[in-house]
Protein backbone atom coordinates (compact mmCIF):
# COMPACT_ATOMS: atom_id res chain seq x y z
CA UNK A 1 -0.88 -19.12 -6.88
CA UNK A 2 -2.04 -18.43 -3.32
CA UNK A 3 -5.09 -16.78 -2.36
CA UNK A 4 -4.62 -13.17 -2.03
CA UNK A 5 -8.10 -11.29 -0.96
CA UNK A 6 -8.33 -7.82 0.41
CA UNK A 7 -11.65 -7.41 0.49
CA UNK A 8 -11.31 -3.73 -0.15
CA UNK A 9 -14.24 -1.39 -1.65
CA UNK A 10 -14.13 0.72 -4.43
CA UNK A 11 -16.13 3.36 -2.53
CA UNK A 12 -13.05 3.35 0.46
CA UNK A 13 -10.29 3.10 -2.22
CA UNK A 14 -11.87 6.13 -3.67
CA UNK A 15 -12.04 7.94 -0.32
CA UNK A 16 -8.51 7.58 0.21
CA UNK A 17 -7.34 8.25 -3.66
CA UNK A 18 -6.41 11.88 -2.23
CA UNK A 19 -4.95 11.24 0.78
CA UNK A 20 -2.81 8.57 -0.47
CA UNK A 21 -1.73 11.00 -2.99
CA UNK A 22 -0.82 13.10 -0.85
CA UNK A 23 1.57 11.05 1.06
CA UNK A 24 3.53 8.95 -1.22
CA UNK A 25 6.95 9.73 -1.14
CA UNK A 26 8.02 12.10 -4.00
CA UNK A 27 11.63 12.13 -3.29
CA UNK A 28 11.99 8.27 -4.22
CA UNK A 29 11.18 8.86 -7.98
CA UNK A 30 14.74 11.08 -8.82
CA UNK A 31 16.83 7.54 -7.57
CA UNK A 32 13.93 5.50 -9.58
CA UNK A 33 14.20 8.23 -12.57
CA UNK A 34 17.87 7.85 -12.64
CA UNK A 35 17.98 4.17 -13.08
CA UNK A 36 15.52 4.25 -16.56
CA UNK A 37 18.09 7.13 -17.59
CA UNK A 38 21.23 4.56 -17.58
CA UNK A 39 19.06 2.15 -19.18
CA UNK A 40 18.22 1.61 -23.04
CA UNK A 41 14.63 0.40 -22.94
CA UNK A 42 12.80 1.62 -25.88
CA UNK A 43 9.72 1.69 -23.24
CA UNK A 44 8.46 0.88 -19.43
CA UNK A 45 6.73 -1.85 -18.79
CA UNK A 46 5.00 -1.36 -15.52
CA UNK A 47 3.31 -4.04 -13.01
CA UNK A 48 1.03 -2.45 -10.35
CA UNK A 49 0.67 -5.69 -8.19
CA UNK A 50 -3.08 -5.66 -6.47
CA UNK A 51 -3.82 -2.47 -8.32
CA UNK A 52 -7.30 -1.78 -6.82
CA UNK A 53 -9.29 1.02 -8.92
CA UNK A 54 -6.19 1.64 -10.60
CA UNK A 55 -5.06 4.87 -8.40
CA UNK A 56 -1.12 3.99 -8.14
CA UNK A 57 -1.24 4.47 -12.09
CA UNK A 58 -3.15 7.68 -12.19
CA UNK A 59 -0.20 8.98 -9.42
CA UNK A 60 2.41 7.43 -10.51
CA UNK A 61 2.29 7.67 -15.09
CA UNK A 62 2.63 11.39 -14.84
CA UNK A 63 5.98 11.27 -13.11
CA UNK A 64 7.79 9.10 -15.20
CA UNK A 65 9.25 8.54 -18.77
CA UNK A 66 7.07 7.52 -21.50
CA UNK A 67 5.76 5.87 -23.23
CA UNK A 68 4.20 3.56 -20.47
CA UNK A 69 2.75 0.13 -20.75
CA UNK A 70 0.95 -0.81 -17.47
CA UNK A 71 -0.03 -4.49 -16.85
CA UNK A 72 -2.41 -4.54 -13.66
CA UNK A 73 -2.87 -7.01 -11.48
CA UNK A 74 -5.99 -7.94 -8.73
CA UNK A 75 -7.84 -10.54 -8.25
CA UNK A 76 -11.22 -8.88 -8.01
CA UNK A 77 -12.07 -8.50 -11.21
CA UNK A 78 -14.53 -5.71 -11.00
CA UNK A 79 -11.92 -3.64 -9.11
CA UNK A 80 -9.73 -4.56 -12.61
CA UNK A 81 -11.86 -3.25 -15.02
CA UNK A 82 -12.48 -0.23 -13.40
CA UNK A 83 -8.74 0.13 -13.25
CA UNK A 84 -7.73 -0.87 -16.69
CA UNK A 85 -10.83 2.12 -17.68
CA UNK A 86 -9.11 4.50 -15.49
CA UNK A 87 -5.54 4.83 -16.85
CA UNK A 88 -4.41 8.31 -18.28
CA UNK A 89 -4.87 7.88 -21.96
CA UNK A 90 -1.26 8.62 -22.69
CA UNK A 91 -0.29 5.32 -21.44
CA UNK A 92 -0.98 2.05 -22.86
CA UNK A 93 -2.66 -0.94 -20.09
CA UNK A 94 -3.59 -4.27 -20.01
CA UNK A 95 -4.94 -6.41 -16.92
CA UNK A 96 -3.96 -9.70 -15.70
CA UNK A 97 -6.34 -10.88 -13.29
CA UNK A 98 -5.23 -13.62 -10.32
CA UNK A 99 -3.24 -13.51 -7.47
CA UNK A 100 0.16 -12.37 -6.97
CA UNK A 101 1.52 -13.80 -3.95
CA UNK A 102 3.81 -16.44 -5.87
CA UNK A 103 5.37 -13.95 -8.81
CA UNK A 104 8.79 -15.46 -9.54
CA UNK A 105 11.60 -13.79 -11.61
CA UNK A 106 10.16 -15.62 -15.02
CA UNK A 107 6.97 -13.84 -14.82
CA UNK A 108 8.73 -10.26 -13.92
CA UNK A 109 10.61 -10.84 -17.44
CA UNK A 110 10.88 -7.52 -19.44
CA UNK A 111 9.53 -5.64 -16.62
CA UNK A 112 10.75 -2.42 -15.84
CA UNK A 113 9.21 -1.51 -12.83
CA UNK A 114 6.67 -3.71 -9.88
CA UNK A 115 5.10 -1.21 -7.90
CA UNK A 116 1.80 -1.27 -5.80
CA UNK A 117 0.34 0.50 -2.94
CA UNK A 118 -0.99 -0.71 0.64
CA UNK A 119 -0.06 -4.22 -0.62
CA UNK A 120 2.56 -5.22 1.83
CA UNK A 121 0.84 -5.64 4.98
CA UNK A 122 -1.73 -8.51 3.68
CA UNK A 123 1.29 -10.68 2.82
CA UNK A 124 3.24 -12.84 4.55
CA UNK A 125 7.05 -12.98 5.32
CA UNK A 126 7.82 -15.51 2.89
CA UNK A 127 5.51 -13.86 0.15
CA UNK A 128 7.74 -10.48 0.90
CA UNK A 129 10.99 -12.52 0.27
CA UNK A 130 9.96 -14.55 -2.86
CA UNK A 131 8.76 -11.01 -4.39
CA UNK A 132 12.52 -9.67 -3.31
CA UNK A 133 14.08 -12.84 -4.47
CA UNK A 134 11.97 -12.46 -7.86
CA UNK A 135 12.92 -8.85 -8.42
CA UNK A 136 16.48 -9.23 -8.10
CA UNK A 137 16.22 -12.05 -9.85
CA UNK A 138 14.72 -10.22 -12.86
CA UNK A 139 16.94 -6.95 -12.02
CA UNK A 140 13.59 -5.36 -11.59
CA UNK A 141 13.26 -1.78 -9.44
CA UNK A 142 10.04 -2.28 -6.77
CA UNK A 143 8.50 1.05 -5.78
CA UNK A 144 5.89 -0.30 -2.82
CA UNK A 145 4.25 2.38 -1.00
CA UNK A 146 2.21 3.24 1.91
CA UNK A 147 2.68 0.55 3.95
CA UNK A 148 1.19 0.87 7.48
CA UNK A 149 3.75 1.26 10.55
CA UNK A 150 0.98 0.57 13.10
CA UNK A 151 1.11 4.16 14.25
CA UNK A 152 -1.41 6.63 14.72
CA UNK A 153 -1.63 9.92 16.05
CA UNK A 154 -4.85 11.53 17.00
CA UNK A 155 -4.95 15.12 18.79
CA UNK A 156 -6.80 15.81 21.20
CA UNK A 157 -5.84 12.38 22.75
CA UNK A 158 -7.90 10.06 24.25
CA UNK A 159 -6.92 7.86 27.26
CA UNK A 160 -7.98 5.03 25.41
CA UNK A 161 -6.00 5.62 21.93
CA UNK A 162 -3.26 3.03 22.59
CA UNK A 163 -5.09 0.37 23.46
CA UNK A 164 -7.35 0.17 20.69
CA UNK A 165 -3.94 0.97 18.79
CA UNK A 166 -2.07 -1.78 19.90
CA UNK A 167 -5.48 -4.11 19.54
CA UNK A 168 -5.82 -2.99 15.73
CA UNK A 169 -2.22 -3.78 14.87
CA UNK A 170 -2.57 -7.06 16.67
CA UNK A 171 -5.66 -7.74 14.69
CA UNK A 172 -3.47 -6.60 11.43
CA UNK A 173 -1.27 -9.50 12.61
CA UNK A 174 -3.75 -11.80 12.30
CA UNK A 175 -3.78 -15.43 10.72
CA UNK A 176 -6.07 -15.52 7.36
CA UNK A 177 -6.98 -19.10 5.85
CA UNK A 178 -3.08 -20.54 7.17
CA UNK A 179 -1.58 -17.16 6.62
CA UNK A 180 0.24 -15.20 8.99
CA UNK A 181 0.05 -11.52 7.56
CA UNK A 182 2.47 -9.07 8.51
CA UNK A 183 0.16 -6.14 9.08
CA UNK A 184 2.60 -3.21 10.53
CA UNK A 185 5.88 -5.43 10.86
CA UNK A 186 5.74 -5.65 7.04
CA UNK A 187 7.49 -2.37 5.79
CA UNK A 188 10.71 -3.60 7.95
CA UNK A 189 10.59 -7.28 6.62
CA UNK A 190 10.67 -5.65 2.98
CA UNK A 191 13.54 -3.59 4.13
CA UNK A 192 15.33 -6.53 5.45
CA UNK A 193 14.17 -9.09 2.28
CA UNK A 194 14.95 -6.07 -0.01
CA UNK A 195 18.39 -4.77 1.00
CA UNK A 196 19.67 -8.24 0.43
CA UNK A 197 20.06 -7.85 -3.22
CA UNK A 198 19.11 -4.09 -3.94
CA UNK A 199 19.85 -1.29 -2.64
CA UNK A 200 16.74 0.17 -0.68
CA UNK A 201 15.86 3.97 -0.03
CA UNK A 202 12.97 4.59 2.13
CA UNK A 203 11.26 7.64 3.33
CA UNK A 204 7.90 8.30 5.79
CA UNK A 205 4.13 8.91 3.73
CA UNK A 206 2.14 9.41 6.42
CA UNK A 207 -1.14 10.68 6.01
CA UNK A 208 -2.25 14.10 7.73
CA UNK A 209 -5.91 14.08 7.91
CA UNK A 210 -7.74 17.39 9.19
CA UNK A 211 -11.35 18.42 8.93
CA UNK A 212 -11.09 18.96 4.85
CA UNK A 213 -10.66 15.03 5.39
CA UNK A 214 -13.54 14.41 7.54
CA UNK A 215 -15.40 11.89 5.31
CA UNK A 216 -12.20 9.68 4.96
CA UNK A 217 -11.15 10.43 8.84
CA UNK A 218 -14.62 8.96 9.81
CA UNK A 219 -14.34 5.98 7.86
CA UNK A 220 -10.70 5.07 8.99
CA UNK A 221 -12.29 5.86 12.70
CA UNK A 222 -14.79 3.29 12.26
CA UNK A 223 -12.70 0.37 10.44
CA UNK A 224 -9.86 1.14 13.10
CA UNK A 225 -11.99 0.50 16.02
CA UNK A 226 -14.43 -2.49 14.79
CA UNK A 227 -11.08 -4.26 13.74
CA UNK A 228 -9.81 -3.45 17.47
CA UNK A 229 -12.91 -4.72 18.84
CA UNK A 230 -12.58 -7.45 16.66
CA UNK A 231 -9.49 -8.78 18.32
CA UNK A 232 -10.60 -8.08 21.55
CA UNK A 233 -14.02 -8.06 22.47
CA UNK A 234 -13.41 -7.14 25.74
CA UNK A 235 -12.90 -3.93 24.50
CA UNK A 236 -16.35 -2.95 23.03
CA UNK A 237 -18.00 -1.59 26.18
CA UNK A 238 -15.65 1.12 26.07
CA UNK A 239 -14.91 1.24 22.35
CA UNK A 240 -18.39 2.59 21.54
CA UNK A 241 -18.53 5.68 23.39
CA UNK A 242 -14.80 6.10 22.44
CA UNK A 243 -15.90 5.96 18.98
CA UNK A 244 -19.01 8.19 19.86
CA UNK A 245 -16.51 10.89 21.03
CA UNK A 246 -14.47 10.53 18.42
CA UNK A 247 -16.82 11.24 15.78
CA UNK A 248 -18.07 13.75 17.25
CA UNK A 249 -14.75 15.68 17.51
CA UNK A 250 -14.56 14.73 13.97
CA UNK A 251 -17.68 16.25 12.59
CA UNK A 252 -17.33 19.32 14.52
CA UNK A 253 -13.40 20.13 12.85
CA UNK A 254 -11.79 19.73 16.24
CA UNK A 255 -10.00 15.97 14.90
CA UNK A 256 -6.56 15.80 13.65
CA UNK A 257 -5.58 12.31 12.69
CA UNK A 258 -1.51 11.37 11.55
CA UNK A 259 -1.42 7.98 10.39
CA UNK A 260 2.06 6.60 9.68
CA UNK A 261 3.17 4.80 6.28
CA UNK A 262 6.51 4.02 4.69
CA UNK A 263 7.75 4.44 1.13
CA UNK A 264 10.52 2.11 -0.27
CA UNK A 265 12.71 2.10 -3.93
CA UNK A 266 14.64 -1.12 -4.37
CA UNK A 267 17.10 -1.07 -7.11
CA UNK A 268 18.97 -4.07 -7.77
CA UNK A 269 22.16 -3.71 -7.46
CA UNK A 270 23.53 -5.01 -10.88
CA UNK A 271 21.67 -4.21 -14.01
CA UNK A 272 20.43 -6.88 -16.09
């Protein structure tokens, strides 16, 4: 399979556990809910595709029928352990460790459900169709969430808030050892790759951060702008008092951060 790295930290993945949370899209689970109830599985299998410290299954186990087996899948396998340690004991998990970009419908066999969170905008176009392809394939439901738009909101604004914007997004674009990721166009493509075969819900899981978020607003601040700078280095000289005041408004409760993510349910559209 292809390389698939995210380079994420357990500290940050931990810092967001709440907000994410938070945001995930509630109202896709009756549709999702409704689909086990028509089936005759004695069980779920579940696959959380790059499944981090395991936080999609601490959300997500609680809100559906049991019993539960969970199969999770990263490539870092520290990030795995910690995962497979960190399941609710009333479901049953196992880890796979490897990459997932090149899942076809064989490996999805018996699976109930692929879900995962923030995965979609490190792949690329094609990966997002062969995981739609492989789904249908395998009648499969997917249940991907929080996948970035490219929008932000920040109040107060700032002059210079859509240009470091539009530089992060571009940077989210990016091409990564011959890959092209989709960064914020990727939650359309899935749409598109999705509806072919499945019928597709989607709703908005934006995060609302305020000053009870200030540890995780300061982080995002700080990824969000080196990334920008990143891209375009032009930009620095002005990014790092921009960042300056930004943190500042931040530690002093005057920050108020949306940050826009979409929710999608794809359920084949003939049972298997």
């Amino acid at each position: 399979m292809a390389t698939l790295s995210t380079g994420l930290r357990p500290e940050w993945l931990a810092l967001r556990e709440g907000a994410d949370a938070g945001a995930r899209a509630v109202g896709l689970l009756d549709p999702l809910r409704s689909w086990f109830a028509r089936r005759s599985d004695a069980g779920l299998i579940i696959r959380d595709l790059g499944c981090g410290t395991g936080s999609m299954g601490r959300w997500l186990s609680g809100r559906l029928p049991r019993p539960q087996h969970w199969i999770l899948h990263d490539r870092d396998h520290d990030l795995l352990d910690r995962a497979v340690g960190a399941l609710p004991g009333m479901v049953s998990v196992s880890g796979e460790p490897g990459d997932i970009t090149e899942l076809r419908a064989a490996d999805l066999a018996g699976t109930s459900l692929v879900t995962a969170s923030a995965l979609l905008d490190l792949l690329t176009a094609a990966e997002v169709v062969r995981l739609a392809d492989a789904c249908a394939a395998a009648g499969c439901p997917a249940l991907l969430t929080l996948s970035v738009l490219g929008r932000a909101e920040l109040d107060p604004a700032d002059p210079l808030d859509e240009e470091i914007a539009a530089a992060f997004n571009a940077h989210q674009r990016r091409e990564v050892a011959g890959r092209r990721l989709l960064g914020p166009d990727a939650f359309d493509v899935a749409i598109g790759a999705f509806s072919r075969k499945s019928v597709v819900y989607r709703q908005p899981s934006p995060w609302r951060l305020g000053p009870a978020d200030a540890a995780l607003t300061e982080e995002w601040l700080r990824g969000w702008v080196a990334a920008a700078t990143e891209h375009r280095p032009d930009l620095e000289p002005a990014a790092r008092p921009y960042l300056a005041r930004r943190l500042a408004a931040n530690a002093a409760g005057r920050l108020r951060v949306v940050v826009e993510h979409g929710d999608l349910l794809a359920l084949p559209e003939v049972d298997s």
